[in-house]
PDB file of N, CA and C in Angstrom:
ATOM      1  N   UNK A   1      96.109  93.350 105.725  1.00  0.00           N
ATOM      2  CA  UNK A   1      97.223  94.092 106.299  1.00  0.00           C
ATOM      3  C   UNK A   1      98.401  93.987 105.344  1.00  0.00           C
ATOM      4  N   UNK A   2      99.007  94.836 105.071  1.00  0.00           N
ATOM      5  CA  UNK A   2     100.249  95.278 104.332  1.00  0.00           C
ATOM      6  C   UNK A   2     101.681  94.345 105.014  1.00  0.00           C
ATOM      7  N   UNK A   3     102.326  94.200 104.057  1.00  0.00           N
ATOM      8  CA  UNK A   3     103.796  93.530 104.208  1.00  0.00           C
ATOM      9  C   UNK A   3     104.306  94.836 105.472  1.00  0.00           C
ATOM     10  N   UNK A   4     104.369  95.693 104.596  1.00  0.00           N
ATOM     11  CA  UNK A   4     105.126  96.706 105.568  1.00  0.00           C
ATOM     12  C   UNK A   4     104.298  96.979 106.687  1.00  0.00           C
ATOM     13  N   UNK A   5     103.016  97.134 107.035  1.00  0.00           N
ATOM     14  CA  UNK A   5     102.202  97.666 108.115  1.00  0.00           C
ATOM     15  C   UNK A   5     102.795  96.296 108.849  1.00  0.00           C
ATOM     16  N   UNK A   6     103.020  95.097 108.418  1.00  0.00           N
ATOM     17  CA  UNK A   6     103.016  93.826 109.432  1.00  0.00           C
ATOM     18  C   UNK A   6     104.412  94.465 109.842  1.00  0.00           C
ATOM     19  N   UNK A   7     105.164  94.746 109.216  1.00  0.00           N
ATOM     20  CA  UNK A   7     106.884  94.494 109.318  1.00  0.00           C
ATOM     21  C   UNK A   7     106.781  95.319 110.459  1.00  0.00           C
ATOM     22  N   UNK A   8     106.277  96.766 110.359  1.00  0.00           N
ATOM     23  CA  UNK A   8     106.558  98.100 111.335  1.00  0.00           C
ATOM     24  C   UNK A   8     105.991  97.067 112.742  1.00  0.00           C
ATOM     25  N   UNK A   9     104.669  96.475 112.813  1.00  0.00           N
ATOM     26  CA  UNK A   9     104.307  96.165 114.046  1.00  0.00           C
ATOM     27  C   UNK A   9     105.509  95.113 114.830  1.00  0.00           C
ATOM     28  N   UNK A  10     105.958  94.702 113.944  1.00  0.00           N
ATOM     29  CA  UNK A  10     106.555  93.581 114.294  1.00  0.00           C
ATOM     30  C   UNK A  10     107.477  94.306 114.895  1.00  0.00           C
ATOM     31  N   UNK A  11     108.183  95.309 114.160  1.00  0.00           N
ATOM     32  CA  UNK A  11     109.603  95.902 114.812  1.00  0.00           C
ATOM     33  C   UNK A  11     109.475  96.596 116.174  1.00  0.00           C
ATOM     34  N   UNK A  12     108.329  96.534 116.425  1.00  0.00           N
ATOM     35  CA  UNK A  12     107.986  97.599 117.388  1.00  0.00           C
ATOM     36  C   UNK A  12     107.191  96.314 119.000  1.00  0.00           C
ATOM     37  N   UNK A  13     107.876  95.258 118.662  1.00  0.00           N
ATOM     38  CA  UNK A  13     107.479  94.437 119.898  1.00  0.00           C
ATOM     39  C   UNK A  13     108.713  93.523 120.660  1.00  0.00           C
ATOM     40  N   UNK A  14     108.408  93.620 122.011  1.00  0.00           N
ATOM     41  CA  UNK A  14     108.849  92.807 122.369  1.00  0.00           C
ATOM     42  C   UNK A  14     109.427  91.824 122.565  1.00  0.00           C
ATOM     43  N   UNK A  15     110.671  90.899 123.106  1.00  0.00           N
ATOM     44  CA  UNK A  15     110.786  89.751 122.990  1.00  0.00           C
ATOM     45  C   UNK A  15     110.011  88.780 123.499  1.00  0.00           C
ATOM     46  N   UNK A  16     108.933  89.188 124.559  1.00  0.00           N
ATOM     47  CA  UNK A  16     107.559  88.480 125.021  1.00  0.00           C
ATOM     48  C   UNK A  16     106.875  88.142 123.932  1.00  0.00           C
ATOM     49  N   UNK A  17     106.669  89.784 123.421  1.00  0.00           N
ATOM     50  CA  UNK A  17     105.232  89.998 123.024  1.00  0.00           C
ATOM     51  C   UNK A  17     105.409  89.084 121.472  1.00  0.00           C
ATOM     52  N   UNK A  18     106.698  89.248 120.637  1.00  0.00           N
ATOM     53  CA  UNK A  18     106.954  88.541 119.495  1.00  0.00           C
ATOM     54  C   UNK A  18     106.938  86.619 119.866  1.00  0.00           C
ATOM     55  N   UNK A  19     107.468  86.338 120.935  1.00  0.00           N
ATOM     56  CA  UNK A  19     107.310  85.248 121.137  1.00  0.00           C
ATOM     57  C   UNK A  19     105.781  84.895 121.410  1.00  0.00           C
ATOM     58  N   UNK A  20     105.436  85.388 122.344  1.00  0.00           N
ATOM     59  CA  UNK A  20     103.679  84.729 121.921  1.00  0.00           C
ATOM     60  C   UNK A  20     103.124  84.961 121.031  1.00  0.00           C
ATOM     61  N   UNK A  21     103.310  85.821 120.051  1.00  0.00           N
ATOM     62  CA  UNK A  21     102.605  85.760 118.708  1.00  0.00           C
ATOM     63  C   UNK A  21     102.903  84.485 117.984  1.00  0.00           C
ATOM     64  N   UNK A  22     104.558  83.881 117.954  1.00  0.00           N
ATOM     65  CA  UNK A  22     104.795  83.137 117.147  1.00  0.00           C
ATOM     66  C   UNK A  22     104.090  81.574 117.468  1.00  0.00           C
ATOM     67  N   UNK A  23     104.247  81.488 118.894  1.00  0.00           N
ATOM     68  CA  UNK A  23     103.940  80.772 119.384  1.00  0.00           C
ATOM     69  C   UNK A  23     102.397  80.295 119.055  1.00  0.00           C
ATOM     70  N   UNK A  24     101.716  81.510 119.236  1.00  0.00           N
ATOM     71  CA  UNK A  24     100.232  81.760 118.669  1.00  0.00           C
ATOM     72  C   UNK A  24      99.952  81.161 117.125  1.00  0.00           C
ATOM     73  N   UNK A  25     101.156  81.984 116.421  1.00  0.00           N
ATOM     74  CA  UNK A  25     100.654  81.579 114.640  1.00  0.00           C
ATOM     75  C   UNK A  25     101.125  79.887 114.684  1.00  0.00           C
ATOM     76  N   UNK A  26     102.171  79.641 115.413  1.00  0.00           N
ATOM     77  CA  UNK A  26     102.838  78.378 115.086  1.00  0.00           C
ATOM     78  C   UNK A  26     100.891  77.524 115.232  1.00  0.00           C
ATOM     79  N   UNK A  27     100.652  77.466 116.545  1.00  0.00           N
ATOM     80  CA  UNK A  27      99.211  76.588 117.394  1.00  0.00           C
ATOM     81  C   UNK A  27      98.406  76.848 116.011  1.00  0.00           C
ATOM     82  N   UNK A  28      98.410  78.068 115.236  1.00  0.00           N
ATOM     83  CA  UNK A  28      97.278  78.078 114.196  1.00  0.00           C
ATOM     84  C   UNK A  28      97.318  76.926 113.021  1.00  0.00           C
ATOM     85  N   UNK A  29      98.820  76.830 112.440  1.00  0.00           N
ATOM     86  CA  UNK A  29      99.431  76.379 111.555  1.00  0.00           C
ATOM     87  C   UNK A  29      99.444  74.623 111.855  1.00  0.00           C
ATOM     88  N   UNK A  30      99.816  74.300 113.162  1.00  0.00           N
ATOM     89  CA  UNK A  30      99.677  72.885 113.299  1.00  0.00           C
ATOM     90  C   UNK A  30      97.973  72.393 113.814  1.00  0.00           C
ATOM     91  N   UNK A  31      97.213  73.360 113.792  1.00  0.00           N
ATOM     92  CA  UNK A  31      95.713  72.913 114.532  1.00  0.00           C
ATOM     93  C   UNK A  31      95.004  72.841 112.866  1.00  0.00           C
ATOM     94  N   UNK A  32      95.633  73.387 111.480  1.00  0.00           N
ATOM     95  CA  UNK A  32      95.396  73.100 109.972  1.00  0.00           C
ATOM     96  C   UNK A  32      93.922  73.787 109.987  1.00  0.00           C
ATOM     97  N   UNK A  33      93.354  72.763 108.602  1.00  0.00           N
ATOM     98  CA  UNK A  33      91.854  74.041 108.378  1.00  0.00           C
ATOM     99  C   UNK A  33      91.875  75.709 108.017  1.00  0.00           C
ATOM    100  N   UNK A  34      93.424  76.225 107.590  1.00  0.00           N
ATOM    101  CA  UNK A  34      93.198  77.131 106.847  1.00  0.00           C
ATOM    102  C   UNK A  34      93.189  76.812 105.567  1.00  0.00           C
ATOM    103  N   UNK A  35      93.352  78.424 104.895  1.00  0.00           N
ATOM    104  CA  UNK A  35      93.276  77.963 103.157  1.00  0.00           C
ATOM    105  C   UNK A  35      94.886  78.202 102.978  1.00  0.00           C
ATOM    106  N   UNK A  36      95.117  77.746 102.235  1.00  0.00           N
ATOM    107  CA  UNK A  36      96.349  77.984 101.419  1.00  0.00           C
ATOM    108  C   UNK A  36      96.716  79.393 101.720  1.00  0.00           C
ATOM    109  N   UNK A  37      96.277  80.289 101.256  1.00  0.00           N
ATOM    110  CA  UNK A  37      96.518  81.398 101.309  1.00  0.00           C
ATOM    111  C   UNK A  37      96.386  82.080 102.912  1.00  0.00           C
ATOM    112  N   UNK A  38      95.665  81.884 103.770  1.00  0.00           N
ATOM    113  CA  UNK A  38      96.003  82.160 105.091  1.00  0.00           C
ATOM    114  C   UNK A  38      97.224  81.649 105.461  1.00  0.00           C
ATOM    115  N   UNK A  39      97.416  80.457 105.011  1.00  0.00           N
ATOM    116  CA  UNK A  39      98.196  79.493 105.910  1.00  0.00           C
ATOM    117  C   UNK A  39      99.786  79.885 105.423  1.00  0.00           C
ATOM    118  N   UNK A  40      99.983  80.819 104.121  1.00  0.00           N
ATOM    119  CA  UNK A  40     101.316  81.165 103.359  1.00  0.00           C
ATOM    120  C   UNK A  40     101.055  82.703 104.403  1.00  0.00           C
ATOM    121  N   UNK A  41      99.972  83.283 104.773  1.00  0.00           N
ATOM    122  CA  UNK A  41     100.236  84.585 105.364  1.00  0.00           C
ATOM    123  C   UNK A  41     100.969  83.903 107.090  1.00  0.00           C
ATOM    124  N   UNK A  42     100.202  83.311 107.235  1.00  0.00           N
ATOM    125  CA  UNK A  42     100.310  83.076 108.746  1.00  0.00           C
ATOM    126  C   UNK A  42     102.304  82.529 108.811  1.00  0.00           C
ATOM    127  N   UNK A  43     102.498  81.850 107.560  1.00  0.00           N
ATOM    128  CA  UNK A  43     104.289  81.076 107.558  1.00  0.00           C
ATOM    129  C   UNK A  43     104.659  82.451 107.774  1.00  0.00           C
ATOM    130  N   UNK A  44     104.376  83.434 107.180  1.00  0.00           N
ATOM    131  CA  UNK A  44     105.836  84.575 106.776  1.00  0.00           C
ATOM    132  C   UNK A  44     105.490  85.787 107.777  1.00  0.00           C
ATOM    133  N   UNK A  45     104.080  85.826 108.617  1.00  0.00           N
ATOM    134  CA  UNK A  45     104.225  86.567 109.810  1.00  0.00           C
ATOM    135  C   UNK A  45     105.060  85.627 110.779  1.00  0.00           C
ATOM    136  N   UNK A  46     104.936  84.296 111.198  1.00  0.00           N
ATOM    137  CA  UNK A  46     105.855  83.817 111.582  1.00  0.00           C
ATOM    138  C   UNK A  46     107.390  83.453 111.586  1.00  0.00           C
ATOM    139  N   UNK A  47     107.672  83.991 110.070  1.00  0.00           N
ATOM    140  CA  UNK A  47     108.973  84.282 109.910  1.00  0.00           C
ATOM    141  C   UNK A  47     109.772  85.116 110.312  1.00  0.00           C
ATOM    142  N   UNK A  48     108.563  86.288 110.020  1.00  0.00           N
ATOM    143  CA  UNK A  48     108.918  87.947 110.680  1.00  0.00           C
ATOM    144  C   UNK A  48     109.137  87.562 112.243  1.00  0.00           C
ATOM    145  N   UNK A  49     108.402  87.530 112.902  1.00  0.00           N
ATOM    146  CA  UNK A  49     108.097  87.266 114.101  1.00  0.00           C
ATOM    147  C   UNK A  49     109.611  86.248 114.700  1.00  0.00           C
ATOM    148  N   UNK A  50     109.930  85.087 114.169  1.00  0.00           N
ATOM    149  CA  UNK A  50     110.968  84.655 114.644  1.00  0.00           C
ATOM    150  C   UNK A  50     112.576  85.269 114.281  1.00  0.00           C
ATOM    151  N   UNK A  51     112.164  86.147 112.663  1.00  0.00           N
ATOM    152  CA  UNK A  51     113.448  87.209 113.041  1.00  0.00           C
ATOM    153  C   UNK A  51     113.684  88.247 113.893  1.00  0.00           C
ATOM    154  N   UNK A  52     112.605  88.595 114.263  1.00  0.00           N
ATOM    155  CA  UNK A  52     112.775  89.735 115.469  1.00  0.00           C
ATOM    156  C   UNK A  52     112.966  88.785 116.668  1.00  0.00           C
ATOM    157  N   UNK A  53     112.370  87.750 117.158  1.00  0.00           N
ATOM    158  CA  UNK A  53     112.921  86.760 118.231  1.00  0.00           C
ATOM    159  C   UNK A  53     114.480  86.946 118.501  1.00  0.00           C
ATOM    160  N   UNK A  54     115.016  86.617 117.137  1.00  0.00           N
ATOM    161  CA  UNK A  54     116.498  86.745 117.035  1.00  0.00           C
ATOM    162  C   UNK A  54     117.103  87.595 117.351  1.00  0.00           C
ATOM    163  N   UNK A  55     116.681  88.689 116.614  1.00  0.00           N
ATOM    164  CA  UNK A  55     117.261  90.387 116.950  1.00  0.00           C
ATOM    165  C   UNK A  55     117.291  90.724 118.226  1.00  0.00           C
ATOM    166  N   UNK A  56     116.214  90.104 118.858  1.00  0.00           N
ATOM    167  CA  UNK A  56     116.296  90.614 120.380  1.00  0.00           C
ATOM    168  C   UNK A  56     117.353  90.033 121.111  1.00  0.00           C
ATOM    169  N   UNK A  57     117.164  88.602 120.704  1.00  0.00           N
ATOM    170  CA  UNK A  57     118.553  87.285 121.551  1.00  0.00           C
ATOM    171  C   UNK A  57     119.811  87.600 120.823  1.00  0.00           C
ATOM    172  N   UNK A  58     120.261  88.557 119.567  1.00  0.00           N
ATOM    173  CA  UNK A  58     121.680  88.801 119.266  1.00  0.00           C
ATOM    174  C   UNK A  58     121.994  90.563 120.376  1.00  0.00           C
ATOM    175  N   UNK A  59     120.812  90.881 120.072  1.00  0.00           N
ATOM    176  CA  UNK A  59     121.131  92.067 120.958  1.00  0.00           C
ATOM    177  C   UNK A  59     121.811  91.830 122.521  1.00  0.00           C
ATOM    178  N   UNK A  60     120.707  90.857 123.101  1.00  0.00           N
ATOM    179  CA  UNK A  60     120.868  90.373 124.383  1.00  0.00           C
ATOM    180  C   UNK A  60     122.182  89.644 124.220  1.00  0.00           C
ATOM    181  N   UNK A  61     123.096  88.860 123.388  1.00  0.00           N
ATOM    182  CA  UNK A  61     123.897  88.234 123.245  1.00  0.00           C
ATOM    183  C   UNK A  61     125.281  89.594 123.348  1.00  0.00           C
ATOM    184  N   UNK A  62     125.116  90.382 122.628  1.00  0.00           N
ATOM    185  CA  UNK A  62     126.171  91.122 121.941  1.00  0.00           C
ATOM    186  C   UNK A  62     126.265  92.249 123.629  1.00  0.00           C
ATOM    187  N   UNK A  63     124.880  92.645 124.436  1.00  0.00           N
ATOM    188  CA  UNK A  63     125.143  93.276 125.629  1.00  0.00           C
ATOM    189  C   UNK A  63     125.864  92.680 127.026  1.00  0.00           C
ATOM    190  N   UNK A  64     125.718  91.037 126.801  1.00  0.00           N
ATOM    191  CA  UNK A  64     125.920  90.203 127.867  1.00  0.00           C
ATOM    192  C   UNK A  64     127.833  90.396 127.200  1.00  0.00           C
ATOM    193  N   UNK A  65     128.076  90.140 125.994  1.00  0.00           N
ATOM    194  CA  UNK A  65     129.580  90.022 125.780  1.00  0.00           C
ATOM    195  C   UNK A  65     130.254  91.487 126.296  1.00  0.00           C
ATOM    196  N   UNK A  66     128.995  92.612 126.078  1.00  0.00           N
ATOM    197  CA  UNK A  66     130.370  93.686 126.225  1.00  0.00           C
ATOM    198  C   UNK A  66     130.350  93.729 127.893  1.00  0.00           C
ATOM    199  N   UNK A  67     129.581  93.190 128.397  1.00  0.00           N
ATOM    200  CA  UNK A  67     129.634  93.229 129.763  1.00  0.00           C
ATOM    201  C   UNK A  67     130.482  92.779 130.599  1.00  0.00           C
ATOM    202  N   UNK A  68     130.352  91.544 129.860  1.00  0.00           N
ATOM    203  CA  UNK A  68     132.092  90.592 130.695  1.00  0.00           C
ATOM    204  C   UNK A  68     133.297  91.228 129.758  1.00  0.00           C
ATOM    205  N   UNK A  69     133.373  91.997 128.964  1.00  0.00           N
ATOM    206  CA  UNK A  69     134.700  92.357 128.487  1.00  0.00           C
ATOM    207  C   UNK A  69     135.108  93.740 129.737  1.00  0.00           C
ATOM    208  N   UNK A  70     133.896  94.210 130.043  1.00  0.00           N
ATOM    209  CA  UNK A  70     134.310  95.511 130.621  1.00  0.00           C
ATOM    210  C   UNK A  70     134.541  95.056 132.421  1.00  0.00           C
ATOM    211  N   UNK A  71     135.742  95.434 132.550  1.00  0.00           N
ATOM    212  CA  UNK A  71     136.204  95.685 134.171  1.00  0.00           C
ATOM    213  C   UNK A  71     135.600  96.186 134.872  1.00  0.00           C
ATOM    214  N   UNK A  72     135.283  95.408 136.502  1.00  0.00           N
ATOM    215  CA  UNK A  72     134.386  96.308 137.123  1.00  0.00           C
ATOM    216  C   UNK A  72     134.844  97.316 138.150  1.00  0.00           C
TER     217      UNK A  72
END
């Protein structure tokens, strides 16, 4: 799978659905027995994966602020 084919899927999930993935690659990464080279793919889908985590919790952060700014 492609850098970019990973990136698009990634952008296109959930804050569930990205969290159990990471959660998923993390269980792969500490249960060991890959190769090197799985185990450098599996770090940087998990990287991806915990920056979109973020994106979702600054989004959710930045909607909760304009909320209490606005009068009801």
């Amino acid at each position: 799978m492609s850098e970019q084919t990973t990136d698009a899927g990634i952008a296109g999930l959930s804050y569930e659905e990205a969290r159990e993935q990471l959660i998923a690659v993390v269980g792969r990464l500490e249960a060991g027995g890959a190769s090197l080279e799985e185990s450098l793919a599996l770090w940087e889908r998990g990287e991806a994966l915990a920056t979109r985590c973020e994106e979702w919790l600054e989004g959710a952060r930045k909607r909760l602020a304009a909320a209490r700014d606005q009068p009801l």
